[in-house]
Protein backbone atom coordinates (compact mmCIF):
# COMPACT_ATOMS: atom_id res chain seq x y z
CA UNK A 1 2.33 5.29 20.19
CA UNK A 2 3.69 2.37 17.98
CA UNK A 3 6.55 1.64 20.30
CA UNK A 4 3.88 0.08 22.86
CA UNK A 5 2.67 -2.11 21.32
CA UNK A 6 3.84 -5.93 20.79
CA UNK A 7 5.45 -6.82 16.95
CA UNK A 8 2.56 -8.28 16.29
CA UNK A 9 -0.04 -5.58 16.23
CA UNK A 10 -1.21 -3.45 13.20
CA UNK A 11 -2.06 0.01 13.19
CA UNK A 12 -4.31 1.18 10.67
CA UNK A 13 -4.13 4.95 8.96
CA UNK A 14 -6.84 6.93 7.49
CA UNK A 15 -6.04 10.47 5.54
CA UNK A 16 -8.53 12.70 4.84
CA UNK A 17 -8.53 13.26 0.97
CA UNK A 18 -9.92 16.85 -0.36
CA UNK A 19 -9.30 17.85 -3.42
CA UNK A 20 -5.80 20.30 -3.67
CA UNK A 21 -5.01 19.62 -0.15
CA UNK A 22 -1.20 19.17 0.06
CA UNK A 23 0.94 17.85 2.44
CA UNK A 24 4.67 18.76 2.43
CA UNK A 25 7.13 15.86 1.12
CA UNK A 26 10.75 15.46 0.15
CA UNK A 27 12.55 13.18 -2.32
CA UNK A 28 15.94 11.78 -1.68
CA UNK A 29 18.20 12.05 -5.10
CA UNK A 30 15.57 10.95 -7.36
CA UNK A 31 14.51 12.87 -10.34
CA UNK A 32 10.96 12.61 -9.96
CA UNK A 33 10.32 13.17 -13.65
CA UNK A 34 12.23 9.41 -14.34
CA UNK A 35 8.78 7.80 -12.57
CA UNK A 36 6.41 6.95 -14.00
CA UNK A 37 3.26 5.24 -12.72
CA UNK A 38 0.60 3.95 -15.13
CA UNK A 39 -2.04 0.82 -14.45
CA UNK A 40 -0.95 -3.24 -14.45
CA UNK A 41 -1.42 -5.44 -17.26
CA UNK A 42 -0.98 -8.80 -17.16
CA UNK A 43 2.69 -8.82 -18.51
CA UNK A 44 3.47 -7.30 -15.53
CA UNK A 45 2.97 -10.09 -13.07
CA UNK A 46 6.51 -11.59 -12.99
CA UNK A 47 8.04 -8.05 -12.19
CA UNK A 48 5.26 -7.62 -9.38
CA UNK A 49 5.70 -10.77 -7.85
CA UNK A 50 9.65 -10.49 -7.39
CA UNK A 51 8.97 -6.77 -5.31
CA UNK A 52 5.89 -8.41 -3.27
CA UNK A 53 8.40 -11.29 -2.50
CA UNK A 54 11.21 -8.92 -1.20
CA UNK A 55 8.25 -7.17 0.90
CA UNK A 56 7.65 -10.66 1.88
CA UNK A 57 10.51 -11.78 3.32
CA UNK A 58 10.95 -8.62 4.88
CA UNK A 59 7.84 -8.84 7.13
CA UNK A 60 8.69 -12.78 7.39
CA UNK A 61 11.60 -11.01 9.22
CA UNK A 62 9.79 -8.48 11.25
CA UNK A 63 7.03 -11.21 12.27
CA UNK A 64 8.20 -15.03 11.70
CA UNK A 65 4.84 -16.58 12.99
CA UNK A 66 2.70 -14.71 11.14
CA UNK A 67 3.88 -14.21 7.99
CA UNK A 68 5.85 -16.14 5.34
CA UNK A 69 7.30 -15.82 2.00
CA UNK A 70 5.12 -17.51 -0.87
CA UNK A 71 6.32 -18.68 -4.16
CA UNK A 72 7.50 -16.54 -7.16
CA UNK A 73 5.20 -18.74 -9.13
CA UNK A 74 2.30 -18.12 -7.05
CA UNK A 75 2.08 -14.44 -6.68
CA UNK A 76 3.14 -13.88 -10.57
CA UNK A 77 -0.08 -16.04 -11.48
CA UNK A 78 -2.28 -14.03 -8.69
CA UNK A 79 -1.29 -10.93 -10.90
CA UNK A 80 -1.11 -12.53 -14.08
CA UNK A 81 -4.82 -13.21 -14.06
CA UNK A 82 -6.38 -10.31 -11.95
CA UNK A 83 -6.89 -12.50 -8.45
CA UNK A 84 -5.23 -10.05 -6.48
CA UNK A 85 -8.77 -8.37 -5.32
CA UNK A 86 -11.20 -10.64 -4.25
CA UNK A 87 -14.31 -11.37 -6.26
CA UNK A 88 -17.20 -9.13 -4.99
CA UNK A 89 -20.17 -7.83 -6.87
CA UNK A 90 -19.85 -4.24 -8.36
CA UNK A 91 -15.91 -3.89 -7.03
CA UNK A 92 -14.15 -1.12 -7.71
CA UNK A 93 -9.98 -1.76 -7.16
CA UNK A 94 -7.17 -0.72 -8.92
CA UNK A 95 -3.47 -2.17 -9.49
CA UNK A 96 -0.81 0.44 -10.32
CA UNK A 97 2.95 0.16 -11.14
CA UNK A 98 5.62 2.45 -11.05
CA UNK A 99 8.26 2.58 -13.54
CA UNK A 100 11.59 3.53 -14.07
CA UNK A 101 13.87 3.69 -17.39
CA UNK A 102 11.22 0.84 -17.85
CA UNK A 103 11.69 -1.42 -15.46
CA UNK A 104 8.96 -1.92 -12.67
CA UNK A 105 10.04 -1.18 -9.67
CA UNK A 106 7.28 -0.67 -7.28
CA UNK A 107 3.09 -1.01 -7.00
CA UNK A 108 0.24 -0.81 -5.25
CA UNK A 109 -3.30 -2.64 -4.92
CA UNK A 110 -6.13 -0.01 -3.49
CA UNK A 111 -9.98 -1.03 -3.57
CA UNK A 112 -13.10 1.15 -2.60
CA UNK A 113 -14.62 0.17 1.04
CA UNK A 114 -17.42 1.13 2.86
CA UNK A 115 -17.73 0.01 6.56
CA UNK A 116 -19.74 -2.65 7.53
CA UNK A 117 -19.98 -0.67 11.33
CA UNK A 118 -23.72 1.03 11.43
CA UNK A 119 -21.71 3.34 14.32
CA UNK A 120 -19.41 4.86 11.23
CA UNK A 121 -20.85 7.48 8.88
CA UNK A 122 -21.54 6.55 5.27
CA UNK A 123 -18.32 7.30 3.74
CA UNK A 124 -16.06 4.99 0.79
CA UNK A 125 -12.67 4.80 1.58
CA UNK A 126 -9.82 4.37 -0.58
CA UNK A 127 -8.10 1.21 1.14
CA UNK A 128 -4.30 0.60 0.02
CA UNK A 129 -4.22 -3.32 0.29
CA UNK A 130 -0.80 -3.39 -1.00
CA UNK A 131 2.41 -1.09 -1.47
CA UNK A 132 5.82 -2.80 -2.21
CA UNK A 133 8.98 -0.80 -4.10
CA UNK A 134 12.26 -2.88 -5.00
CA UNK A 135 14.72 -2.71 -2.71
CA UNK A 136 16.91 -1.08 -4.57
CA UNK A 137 14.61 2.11 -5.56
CA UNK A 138 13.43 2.81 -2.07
CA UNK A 139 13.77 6.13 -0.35
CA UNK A 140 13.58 7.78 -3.91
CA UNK A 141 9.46 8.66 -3.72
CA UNK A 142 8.44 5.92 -5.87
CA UNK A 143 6.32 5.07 -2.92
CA UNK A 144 4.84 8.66 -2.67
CA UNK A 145 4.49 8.89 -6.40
CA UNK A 146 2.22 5.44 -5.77
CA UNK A 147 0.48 6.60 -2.99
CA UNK A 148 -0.50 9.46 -4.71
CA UNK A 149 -1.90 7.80 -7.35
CA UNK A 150 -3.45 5.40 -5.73
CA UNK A 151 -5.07 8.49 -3.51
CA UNK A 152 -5.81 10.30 -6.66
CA UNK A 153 -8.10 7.68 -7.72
CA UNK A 154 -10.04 6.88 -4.93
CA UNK A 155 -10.44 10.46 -5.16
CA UNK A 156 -11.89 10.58 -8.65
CA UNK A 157 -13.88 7.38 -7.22
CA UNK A 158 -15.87 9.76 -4.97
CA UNK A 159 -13.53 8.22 -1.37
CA UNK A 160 -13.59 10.88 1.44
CA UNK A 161 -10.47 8.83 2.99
CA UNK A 162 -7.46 6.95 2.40
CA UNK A 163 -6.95 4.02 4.92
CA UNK A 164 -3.89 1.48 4.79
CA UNK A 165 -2.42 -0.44 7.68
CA UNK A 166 1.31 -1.73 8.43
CA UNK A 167 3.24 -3.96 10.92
CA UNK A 168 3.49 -1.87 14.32
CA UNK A 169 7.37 -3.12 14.36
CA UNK A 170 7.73 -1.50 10.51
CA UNK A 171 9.33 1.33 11.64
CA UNK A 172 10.33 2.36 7.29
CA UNK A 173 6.50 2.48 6.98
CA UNK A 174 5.71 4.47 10.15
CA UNK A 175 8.00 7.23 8.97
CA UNK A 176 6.85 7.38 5.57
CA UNK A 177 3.12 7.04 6.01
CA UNK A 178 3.26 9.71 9.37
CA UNK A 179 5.87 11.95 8.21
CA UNK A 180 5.91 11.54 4.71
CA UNK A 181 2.40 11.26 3.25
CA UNK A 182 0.29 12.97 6.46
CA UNK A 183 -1.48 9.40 7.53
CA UNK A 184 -2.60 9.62 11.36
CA UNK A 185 -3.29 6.69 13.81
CA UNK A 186 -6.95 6.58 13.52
CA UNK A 187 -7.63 2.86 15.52
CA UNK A 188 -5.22 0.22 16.69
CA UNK A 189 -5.50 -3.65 15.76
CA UNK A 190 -3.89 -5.67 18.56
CA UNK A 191 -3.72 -9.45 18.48
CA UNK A 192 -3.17 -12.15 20.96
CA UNK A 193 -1.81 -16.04 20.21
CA UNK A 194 -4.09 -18.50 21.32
């Protein structure tokens, strides 16, 4: 279904989250047990910013007018003082990192949603706003042990469903999200230039 559409639409995922559901996945040469994923603190921000910046540049790639590459500088103070959710009464969002031989080498940003649609049943979601692993550590499940996580808690936070979207041209995330991790095309996002 992705291959219709232009490079610049999204499509958005939702995963239904019960408790000890399980969804087959594989690791490529990784010893799992080398991860390890544990919440942000501030001296983290530096480390964060260089992995959202190679994300950056990659979607720069994928989709010139739409996205760019911000500064170093920028993102590492976004982190560095907790502005990477935005400010809303009673929030609930979380910022993990994953870890390996102590370096930081991947995270993601998730925050509980409700829709604002009266047509949708009351349910929270568990939105991922944010996923990025180094370059050099992907296709080792650093991703999948972040996702998890990230699932895990929304979980414990009382969401019935996991939502993310990615770029319909992102072909790495359409394999890993589908295949990988059991996400399913649940709306499309398409966009026009004016």
């Amino acid at each position: 279904m992705c291959e219709v559409l232009q490079s610049t639409s999204t499509v958005t995922f939702w995963e239904l989250v019960h408790p000890g559901e399980s969804v087959p996945r594989e690791f490529v040469g990784m010893d799992q047990s080398l991860i390890s994923v544990r919440s942000t603190v501030s001296g983290d921000a530096d480390a964060i910013a260089r992995i959202f910046l190679e994300s950056a540049e990659y979607h720069a790639r994928l989709d010139p007018q739409r996205y760019s590459a911000p500064s170093l500088g920028t993102i590492s103070a976004r982190y560095r003082e907790g502005r990477q959710h935005p400010p809303q009464p009673d929030a609930q969002y979380i910022t993990l990192v994953a870890e390996q031989s102590g370096e930081i080498v991947g995270f993601i940003d998730a925050r509980l949603e409700r829709s604002p649609d009266p047509m949708h049943r009351e349910l929270i979601y568990c939105q991922i706003v944010e996923i990025a692993v180094s370059k050099g550590t992907q296709r080792h499940g650093i991703g999948t042990r972040l996702l998890r996580a990230a699932e895990e808690w929304g979980r414990g936070q009382g969401a019935e469903f996991a939502l993310l979207d990615y770029h319909a041209a992102n072909s790495h995330a359409r394999e890993f999200y589908q295949r990988r991790m059991g996400y399913e095309v649940a709306s499309i996002t398409a966009i026009k230039h004016l």
